[in-house]
C-alpha atoms as a PDB file:
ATOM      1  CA  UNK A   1     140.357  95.902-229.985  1.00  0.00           C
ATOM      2  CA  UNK A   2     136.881  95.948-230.574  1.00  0.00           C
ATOM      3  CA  UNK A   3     134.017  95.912-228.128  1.00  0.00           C
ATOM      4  CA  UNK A   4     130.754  93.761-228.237  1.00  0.00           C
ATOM      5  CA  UNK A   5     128.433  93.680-225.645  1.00  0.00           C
ATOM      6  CA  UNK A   6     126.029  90.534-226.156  1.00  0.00           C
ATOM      7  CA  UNK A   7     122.679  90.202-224.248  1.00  0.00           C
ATOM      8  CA  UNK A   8     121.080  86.444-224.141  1.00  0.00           C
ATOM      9  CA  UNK A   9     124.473  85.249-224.276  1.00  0.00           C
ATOM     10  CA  UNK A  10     123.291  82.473-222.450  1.00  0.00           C
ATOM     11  CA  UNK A  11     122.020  81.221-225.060  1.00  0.00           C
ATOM     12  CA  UNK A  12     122.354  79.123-228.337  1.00  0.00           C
ATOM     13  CA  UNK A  13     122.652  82.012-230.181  1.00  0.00           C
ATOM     14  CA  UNK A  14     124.554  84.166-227.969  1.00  0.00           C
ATOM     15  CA  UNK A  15     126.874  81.194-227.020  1.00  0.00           C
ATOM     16  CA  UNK A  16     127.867  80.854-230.726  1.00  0.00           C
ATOM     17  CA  UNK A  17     128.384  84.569-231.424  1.00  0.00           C
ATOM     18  CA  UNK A  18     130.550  84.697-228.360  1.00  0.00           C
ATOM     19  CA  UNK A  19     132.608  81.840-230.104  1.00  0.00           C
ATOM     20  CA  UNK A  20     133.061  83.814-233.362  1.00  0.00           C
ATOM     21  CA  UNK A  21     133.900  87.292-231.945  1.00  0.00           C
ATOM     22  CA  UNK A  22     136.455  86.011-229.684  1.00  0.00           C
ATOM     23  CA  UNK A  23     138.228  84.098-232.533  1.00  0.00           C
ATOM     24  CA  UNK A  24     137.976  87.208-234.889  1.00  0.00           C
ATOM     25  CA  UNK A  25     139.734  89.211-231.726  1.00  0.00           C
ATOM     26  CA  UNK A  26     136.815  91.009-229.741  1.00  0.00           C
ATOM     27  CA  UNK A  27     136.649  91.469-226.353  1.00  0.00           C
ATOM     28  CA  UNK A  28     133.405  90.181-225.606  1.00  0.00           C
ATOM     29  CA  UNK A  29     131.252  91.339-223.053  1.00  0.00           C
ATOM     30  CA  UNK A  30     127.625  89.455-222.068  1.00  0.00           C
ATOM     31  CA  UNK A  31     124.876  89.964-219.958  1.00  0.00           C
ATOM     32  CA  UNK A  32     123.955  87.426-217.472  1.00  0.00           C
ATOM     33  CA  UNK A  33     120.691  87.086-215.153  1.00  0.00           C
ATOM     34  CA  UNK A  34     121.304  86.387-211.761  1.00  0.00           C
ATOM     35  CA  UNK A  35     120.434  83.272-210.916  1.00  0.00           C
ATOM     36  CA  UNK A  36     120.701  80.617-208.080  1.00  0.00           C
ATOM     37  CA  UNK A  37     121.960  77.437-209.818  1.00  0.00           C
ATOM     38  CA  UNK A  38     124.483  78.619-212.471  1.00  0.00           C
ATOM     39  CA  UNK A  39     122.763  78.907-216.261  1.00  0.00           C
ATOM     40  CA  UNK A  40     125.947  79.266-218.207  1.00  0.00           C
ATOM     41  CA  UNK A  41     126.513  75.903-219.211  1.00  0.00           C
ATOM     42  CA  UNK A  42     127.026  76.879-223.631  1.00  0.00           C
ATOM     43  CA  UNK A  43     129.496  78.899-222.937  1.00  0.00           C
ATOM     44  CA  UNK A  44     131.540  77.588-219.953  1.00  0.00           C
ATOM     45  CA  UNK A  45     134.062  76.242-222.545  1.00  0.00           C
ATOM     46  CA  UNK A  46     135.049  79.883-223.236  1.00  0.00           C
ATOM     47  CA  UNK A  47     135.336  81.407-219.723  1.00  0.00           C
ATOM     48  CA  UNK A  48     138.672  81.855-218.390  1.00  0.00           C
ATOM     49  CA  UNK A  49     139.886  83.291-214.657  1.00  0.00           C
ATOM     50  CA  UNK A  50     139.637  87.034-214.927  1.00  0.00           C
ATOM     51  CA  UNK A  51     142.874  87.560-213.454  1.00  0.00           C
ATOM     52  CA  UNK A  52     144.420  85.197-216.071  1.00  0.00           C
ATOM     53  CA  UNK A  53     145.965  86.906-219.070  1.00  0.00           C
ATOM     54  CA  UNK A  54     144.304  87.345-222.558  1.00  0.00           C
ATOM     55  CA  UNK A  55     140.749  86.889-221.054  1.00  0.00           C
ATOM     56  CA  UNK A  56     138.730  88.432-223.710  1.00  0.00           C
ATOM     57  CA  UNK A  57     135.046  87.441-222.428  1.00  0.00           C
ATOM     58  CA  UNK A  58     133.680  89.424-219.472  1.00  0.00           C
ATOM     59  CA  UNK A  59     130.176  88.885-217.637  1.00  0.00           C
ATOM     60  CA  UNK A  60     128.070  91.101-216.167  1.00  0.00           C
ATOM     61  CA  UNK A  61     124.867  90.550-214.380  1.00  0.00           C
ATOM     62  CA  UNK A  62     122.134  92.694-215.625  1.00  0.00           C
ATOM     63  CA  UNK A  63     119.079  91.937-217.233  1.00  0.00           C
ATOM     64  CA  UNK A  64     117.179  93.295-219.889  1.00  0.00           C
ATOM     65  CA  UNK A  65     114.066  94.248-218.232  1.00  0.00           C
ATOM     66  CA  UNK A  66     116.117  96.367-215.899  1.00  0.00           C
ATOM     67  CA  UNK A  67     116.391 100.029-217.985  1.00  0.00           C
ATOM     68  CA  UNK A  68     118.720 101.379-215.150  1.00  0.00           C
ATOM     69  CA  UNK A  69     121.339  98.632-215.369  1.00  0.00           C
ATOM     70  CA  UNK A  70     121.682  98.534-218.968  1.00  0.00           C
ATOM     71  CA  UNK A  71     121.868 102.068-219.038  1.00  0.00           C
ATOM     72  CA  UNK A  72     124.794 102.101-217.142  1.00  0.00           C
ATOM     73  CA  UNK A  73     126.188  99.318-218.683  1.00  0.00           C
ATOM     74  CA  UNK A  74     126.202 100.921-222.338  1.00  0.00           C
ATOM     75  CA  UNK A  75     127.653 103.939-220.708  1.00  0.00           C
ATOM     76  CA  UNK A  76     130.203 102.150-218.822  1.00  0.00           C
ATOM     77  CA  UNK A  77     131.499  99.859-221.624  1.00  0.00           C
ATOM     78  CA  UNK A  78     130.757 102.180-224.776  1.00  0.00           C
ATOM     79  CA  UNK A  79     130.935  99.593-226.802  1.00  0.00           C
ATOM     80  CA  UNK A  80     131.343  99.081-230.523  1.00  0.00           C
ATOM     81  CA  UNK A  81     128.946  96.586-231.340  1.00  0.00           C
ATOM     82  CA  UNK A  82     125.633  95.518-229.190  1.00  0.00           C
ATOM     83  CA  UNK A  83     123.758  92.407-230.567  1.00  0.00           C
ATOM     84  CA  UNK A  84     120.253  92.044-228.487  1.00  0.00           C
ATOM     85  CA  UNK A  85     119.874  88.442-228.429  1.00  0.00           C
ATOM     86  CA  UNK A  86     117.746  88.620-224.962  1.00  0.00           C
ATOM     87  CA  UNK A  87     114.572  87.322-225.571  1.00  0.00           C
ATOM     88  CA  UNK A  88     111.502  85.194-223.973  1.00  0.00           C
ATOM     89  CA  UNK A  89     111.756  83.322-227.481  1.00  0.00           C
ATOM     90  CA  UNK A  90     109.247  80.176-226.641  1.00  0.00           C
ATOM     91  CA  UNK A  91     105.943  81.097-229.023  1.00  0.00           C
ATOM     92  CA  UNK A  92     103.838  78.677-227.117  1.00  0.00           C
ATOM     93  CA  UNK A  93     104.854  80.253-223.621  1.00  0.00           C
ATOM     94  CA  UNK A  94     104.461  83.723-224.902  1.00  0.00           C
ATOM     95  CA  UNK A  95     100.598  82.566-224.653  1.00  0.00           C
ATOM     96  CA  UNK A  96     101.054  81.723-220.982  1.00  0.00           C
ATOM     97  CA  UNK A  97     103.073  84.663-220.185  1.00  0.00           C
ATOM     98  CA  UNK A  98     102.269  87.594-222.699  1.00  0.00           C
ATOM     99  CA  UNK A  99     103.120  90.486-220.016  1.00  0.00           C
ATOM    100  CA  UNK A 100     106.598  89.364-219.327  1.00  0.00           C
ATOM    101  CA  UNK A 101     107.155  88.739-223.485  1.00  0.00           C
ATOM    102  CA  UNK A 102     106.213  92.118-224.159  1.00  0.00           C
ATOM    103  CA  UNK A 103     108.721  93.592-221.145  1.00  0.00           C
ATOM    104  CA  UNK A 104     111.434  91.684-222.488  1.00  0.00           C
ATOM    105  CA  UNK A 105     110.765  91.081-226.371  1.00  0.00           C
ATOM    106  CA  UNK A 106     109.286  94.800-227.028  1.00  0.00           C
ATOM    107  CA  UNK A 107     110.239  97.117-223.864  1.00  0.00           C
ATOM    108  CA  UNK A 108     113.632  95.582-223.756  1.00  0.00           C
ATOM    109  CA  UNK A 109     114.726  96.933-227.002  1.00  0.00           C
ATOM    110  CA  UNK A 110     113.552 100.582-226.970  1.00  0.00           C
ATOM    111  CA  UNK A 111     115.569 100.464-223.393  1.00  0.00           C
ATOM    112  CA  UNK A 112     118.854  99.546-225.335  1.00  0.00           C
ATOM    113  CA  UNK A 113     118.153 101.778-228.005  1.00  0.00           C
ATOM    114  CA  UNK A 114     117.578 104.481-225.590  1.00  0.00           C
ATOM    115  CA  UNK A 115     120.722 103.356-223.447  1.00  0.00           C
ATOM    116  CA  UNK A 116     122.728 104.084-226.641  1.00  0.00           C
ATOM    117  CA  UNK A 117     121.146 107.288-226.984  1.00  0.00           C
ATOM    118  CA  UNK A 118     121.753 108.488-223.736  1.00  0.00           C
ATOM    119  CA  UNK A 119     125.577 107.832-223.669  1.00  0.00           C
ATOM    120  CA  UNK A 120     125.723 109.689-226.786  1.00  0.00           C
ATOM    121  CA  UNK A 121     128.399 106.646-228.762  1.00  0.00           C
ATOM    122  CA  UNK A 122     128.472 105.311-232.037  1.00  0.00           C
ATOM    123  CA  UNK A 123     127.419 101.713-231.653  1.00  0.00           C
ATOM    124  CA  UNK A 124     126.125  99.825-234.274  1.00  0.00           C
ATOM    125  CA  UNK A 125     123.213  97.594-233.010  1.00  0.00           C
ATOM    126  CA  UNK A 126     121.457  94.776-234.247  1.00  0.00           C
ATOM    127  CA  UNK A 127     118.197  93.604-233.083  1.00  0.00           C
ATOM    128  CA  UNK A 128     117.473  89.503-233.189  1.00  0.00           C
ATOM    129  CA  UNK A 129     114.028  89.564-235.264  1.00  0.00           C
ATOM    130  CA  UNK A 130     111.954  86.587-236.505  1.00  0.00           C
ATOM    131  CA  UNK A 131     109.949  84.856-238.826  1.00  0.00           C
ATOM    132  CA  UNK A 132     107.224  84.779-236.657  1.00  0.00           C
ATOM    133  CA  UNK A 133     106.599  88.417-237.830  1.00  0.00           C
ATOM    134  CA  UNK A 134     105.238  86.764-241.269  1.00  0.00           C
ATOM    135  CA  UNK A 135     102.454  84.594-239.518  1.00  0.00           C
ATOM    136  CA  UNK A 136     100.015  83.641-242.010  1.00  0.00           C
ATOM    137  CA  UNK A 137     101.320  85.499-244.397  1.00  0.00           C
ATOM    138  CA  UNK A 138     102.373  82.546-246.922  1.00  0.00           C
ATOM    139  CA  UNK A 139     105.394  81.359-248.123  1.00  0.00           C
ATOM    140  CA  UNK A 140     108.085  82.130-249.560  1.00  0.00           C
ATOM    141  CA  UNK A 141     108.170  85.260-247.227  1.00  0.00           C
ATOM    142  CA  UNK A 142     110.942  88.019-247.890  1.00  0.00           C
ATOM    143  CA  UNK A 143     111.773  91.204-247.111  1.00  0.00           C
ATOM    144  CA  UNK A 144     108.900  92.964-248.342  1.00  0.00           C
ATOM    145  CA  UNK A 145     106.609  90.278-247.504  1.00  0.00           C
ATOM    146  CA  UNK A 146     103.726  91.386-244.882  1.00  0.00           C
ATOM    147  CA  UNK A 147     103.748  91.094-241.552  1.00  0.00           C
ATOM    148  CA  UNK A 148     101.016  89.140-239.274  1.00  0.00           C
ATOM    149  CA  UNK A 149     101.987  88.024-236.614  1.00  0.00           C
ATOM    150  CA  UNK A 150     100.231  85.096-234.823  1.00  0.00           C
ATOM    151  CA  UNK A 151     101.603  85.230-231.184  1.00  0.00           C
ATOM    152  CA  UNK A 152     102.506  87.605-228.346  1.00  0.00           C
ATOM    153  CA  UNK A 153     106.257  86.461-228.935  1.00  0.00           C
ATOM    154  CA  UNK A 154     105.723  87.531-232.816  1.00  0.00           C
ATOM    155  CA  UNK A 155     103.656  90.705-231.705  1.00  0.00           C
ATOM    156  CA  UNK A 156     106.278  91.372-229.358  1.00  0.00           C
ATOM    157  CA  UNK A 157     109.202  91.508-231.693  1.00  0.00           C
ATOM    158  CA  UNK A 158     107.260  93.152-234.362  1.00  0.00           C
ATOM    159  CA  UNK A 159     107.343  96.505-231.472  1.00  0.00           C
ATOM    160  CA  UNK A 160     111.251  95.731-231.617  1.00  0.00           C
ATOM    161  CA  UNK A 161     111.540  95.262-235.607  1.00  0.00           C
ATOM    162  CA  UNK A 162     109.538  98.923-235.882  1.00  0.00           C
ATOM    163  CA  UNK A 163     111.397 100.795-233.327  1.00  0.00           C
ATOM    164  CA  UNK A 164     114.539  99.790-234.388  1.00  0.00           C
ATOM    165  CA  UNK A 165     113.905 101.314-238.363  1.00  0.00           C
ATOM    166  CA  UNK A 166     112.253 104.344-236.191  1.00  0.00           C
ATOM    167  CA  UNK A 167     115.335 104.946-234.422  1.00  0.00           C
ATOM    168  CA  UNK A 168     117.426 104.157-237.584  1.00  0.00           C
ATOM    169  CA  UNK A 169     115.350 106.687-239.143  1.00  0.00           C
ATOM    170  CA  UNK A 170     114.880 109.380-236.714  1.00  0.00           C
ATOM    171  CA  UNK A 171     118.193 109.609-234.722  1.00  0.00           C
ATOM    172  CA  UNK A 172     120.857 108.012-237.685  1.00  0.00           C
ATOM    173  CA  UNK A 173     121.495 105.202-235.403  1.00  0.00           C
ATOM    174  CA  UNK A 174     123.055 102.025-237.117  1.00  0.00           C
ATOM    175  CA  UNK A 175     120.249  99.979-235.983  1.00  0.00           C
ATOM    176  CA  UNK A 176     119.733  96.352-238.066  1.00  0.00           C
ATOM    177  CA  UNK A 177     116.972  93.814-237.997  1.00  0.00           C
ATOM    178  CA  UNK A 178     118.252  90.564-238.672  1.00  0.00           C
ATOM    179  CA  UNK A 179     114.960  88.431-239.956  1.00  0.00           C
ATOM    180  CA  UNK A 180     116.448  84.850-238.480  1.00  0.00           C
ATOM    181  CA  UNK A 181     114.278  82.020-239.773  1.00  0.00           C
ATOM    182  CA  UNK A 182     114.387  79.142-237.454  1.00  0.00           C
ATOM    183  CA  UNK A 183     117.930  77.856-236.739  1.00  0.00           C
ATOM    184  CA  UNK A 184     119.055  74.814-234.563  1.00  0.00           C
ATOM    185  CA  UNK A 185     122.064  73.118-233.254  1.00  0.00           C
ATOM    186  CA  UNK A 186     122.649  70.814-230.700  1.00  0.00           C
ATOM    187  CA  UNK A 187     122.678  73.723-227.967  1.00  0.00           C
ATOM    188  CA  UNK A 188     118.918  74.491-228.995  1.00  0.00           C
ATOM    189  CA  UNK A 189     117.100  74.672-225.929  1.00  0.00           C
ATOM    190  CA  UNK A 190     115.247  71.427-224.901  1.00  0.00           C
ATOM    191  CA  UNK A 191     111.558  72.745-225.002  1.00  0.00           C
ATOM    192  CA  UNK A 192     111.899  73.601-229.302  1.00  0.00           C
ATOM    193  CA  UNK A 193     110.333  70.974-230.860  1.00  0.00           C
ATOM    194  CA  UNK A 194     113.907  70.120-233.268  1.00  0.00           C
ATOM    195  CA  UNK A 195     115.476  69.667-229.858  1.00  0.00           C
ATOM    196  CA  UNK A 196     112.459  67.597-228.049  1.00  0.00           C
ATOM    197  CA  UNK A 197     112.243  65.357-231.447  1.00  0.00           C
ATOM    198  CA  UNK A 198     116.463  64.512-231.167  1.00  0.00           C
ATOM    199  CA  UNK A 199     116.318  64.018-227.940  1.00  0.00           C
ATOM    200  CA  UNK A 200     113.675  61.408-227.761  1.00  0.00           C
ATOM    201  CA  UNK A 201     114.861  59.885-230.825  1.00  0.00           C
ATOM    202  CA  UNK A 202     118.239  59.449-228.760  1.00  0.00           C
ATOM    203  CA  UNK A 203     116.135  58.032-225.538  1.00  0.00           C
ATOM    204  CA  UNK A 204     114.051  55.548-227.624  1.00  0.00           C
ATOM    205  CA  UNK A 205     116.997  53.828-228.996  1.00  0.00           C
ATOM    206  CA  UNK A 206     118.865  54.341-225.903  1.00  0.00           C
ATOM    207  CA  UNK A 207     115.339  52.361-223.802  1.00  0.00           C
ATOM    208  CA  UNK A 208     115.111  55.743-221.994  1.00  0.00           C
ATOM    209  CA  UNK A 209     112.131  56.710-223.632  1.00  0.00           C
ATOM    210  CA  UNK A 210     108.725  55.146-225.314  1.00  0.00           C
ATOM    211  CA  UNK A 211     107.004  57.438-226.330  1.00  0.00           C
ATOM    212  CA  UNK A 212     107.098  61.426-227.853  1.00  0.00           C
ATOM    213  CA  UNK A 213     104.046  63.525-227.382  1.00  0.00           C
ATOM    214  CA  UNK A 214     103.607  66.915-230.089  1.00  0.00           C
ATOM    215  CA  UNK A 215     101.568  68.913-231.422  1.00  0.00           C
ATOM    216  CA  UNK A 216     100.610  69.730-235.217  1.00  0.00           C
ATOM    217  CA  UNK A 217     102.725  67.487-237.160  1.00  0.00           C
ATOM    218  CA  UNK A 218     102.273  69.320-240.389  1.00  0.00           C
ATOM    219  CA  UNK A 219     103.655  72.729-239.329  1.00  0.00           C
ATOM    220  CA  UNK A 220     106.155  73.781-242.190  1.00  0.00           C
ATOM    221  CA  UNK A 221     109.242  75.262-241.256  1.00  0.00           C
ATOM    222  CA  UNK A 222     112.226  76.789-242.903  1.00  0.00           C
ATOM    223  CA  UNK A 223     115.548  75.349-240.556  1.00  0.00           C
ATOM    224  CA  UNK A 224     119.224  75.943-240.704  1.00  0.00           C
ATOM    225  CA  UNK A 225     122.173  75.465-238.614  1.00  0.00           C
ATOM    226  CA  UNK A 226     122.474  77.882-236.090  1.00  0.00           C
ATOM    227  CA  UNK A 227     125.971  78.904-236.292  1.00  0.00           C
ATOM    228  CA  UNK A 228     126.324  79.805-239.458  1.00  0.00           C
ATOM    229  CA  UNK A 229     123.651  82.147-238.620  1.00  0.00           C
ATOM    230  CA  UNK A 230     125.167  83.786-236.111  1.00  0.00           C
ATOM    231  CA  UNK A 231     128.009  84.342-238.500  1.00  0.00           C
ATOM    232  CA  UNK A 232     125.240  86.656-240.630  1.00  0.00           C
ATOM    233  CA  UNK A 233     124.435  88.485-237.663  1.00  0.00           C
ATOM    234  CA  UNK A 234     127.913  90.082-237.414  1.00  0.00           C
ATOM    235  CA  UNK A 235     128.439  90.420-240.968  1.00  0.00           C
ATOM    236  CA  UNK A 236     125.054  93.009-240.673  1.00  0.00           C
ATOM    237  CA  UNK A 237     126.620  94.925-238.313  1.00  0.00           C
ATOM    238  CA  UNK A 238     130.140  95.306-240.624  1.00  0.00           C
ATOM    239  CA  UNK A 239     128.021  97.208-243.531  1.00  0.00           C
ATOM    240  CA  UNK A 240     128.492 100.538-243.863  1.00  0.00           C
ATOM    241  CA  UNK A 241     124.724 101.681-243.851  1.00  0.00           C
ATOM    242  CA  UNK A 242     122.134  99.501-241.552  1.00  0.00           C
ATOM    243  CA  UNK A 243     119.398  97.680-243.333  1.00  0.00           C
ATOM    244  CA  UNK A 244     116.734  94.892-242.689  1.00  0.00           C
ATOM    245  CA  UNK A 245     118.177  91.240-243.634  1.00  0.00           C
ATOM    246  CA  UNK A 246     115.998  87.716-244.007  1.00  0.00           C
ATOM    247  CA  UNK A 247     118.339  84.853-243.145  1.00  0.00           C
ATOM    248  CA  UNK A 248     116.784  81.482-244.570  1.00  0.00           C
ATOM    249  CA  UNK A 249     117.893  78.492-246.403  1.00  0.00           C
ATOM    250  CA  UNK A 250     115.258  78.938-248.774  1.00  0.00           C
ATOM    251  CA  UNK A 251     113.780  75.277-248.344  1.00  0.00           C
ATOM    252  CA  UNK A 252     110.484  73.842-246.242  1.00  0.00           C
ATOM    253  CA  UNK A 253     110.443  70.801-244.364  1.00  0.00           C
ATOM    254  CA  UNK A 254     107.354  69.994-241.686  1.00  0.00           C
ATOM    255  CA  UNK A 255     107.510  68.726-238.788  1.00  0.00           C
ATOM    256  CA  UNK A 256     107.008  65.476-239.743  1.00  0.00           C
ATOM    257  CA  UNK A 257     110.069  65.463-242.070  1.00  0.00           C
ATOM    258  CA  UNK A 258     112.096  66.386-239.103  1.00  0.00           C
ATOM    259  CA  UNK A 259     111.206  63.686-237.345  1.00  0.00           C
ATOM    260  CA  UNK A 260     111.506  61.065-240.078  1.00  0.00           C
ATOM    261  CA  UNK A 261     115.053  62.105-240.350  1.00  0.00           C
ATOM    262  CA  UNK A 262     115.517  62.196-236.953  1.00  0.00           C
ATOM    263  CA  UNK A 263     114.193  58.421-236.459  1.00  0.00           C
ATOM    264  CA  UNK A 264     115.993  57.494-239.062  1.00  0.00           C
ATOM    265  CA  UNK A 265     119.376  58.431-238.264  1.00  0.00           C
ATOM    266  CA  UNK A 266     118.708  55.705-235.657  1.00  0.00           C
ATOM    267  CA  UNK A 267     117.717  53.095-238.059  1.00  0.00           C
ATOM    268  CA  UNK A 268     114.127  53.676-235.961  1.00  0.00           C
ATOM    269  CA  UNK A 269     110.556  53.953-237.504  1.00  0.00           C
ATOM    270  CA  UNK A 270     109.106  57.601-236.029  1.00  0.00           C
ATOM    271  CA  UNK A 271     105.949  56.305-236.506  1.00  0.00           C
ATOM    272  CA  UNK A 272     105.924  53.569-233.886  1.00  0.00           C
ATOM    273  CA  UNK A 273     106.685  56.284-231.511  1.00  0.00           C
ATOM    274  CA  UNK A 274     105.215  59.812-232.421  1.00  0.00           C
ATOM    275  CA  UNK A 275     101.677  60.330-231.258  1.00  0.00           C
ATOM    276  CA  UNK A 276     100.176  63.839-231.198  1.00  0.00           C
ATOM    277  CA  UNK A 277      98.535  65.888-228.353  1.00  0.00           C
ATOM    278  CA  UNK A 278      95.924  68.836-228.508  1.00  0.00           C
ATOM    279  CA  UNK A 279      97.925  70.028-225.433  1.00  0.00           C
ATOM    280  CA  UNK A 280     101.021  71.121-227.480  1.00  0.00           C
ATOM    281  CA  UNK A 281      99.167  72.830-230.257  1.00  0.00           C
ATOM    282  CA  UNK A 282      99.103  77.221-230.580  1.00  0.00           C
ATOM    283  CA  UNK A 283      95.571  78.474-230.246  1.00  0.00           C
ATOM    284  CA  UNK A 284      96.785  80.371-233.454  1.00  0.00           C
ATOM    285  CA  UNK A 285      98.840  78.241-236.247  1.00  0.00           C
ATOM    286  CA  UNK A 286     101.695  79.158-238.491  1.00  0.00           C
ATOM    287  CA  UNK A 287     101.384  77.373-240.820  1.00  0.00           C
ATOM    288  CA  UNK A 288     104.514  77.695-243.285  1.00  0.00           C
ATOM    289  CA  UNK A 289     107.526  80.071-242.925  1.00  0.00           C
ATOM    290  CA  UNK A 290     109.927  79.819-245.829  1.00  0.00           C
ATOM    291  CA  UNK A 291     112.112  82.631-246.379  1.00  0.00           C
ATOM    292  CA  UNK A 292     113.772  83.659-249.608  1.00  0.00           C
ATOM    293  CA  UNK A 293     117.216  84.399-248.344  1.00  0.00           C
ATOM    294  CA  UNK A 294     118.213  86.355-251.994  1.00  0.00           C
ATOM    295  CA  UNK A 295     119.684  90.004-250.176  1.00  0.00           C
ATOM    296  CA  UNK A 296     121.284  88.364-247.657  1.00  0.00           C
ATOM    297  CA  UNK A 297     123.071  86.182-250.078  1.00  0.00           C
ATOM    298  CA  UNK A 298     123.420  89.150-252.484  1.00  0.00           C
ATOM    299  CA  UNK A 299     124.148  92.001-250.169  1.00  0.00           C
ATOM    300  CA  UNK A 300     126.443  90.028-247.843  1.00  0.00           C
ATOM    301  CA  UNK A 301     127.470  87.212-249.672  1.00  0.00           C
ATOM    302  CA  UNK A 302     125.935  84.668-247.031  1.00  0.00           C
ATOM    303  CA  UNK A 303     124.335  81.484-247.675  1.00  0.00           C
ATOM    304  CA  UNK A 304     123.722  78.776-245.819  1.00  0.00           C
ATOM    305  CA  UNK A 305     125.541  75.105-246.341  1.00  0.00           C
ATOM    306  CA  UNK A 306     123.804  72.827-243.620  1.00  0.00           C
ATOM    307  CA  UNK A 307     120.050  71.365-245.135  1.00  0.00           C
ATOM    308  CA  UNK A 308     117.630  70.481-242.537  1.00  0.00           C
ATOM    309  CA  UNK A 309     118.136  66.809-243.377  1.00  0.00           C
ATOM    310  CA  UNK A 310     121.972  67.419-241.700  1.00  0.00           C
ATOM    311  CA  UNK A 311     121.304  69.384-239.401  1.00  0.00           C
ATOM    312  CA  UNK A 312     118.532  66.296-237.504  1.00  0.00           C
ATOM    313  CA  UNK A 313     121.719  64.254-238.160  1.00  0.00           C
ATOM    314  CA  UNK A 314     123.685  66.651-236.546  1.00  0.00           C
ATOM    315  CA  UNK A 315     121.711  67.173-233.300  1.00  0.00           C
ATOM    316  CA  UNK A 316     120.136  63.551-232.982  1.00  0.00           C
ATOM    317  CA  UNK A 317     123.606  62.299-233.353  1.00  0.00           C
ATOM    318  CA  UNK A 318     125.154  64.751-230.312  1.00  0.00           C
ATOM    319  CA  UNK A 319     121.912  64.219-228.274  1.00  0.00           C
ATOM    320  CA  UNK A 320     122.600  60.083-228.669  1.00  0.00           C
ATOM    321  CA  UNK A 321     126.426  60.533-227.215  1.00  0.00           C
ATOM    322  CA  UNK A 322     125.064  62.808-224.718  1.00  0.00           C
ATOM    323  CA  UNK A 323     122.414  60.217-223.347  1.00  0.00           C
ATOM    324  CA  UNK A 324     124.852  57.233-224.119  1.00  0.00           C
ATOM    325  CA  UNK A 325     127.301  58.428-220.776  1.00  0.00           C
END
């Protein structure tokens, strides 16, 4: 049976990824951060009693800015497969709280990478990179594209996306970057604007709401459906040689489109409700990320099936069930 050990598990990615190992017959391992209210909410549906038989998902508190820990962890576990999903992965935040970013975006890499090292296995590893690495460099953006990143969170990562070809390079590690444009779901974390924008378009027809404050309106972004995503991740790590991969749908829609769709899955007008505020604006724009997912799709055979169109369907359709009980 196959090992994965899965840090940010916690998370909309990680939760998914969990999903997809266990049904493919891994025994899934994640990293949790201790906490006093639980935080494990996406992927309570897949936790079973430990002492119960066939339990396949095992937690382990740890964190990622704790080099020690993971060590020991990596050693302990030796596990086939480590996907490094950890990540303080909010780009306006990452201007509040650059420090802690870089310890866990940047640091917290080289310390798996060195954790690996250390126990001396054969792991393949795969790092969760980002289209914030392209910045303002314009669109369509592939694997060759430049890099300028317009953030601490995108500065961050771009440490991680360079140490992870160094230590591909210098120590034969299977180490992948996995270039994730923006992908959503209805587990997206409530402070992303897709997930703010459902939400409210929920509330408003629900009379929870009036009102839904953003930023800049005409931000283009390139989204998909975060589970089939996830599904790309793993099929990186199954190649026989590591490599860098851009994961995309290949088509733009701003932030203004998403919210159209959005309202009007509802039958409601976005306009009557949508007003804009200075306050939620980057002191440095992107202004367009749209990848050109053609290796991914050649190389692995991936491709993604949900347009952004579905995929505000999709969430603004869970979020109004959610808010309707």
């Amino acid at each position: 049976m196959k090992r994965a050990l899965i840090t940010g598990i916690t998370g909309q990615d990680g939760s998914y990824l969990a999903e997809q190992l266990l049904q493919k017959g891994y025994e899934v391992h994640g990293v949790i951060r201790r906490s006093s209210t639980f935080n494990t909410s996406r992927i309570e549906h897949l936790y079973k009693d430990p002492h119960e038989k066939g339990n396949n998902l095992h937690l382990h508190y740890g964190d990622i800015t704790d080099g020690v820990g993971i060590s020991n962890l990596v050693r302990q576990l030796e596990p086939h497969e480590i996907y490094n999903l950890a990540a303080q992965s909010h780009v306006k935040v990452s201007f509040e709280m650059p420090d802690f970013t870089a310890q866990v975006d940047a640091v917290g890499t080289i310390r798996l990478l060195e954790a690996i090292r250390a126990a001396g296995i054969d792991t393949k590893f795969y790092q969760a990179s980002t289209s914030e690495l392209y910045g303002s460099t314009p669109p369509p953006q592939t694997e060759a594209s430049s890099f300028a990143p317009q953030s601490p969170y995108a500065a961050a990562k771009l440490y991680s996306y360079w140490v992870v070809r160094n230590y591909r390079d210098a120590y034969g590690m299977h180490a992948t970057n996995g270039i994730l444009f923006n992908h959503e779901s209805p587990r997206r974390g409530e402070t992303f604007v897709t997930r703010k924008i459902t939400m409210a378009a929920a509330r408003i027809k629900l009379g929870l709401q009036s009102k839904l404050y953003l930023g800049n309106l005409d931000a283009i972004r390139d989204w998909g459906f975060a589970p089939e995503y996830t599904e790309s991740m793993w099929l990186m790590l199954q190649q026989v040689t590591s490599d860098d991969y851009l994961v995309a749908t290949g088509v733009g829609a701003t932030v203004r489109d998403f919210c159209e769709a959005s309202f009007s899955a509802l039958n409601l007008d976005y306009r009557e409700y949508v007003e804009t505020e200075d306050r939620y604006k980057r002191p440095t724009e992107v202004d367009a990320l749209i990848g050109d997912p053609s290796k991914v799709k050649t190389v692995l055979g991936w491709e993604a099936k949900t347009t952004w169109r579905e995929l505000a369907e999709i969430m603004t359709e869970s979020d109004l069930k959610k808010f309707s009980h």
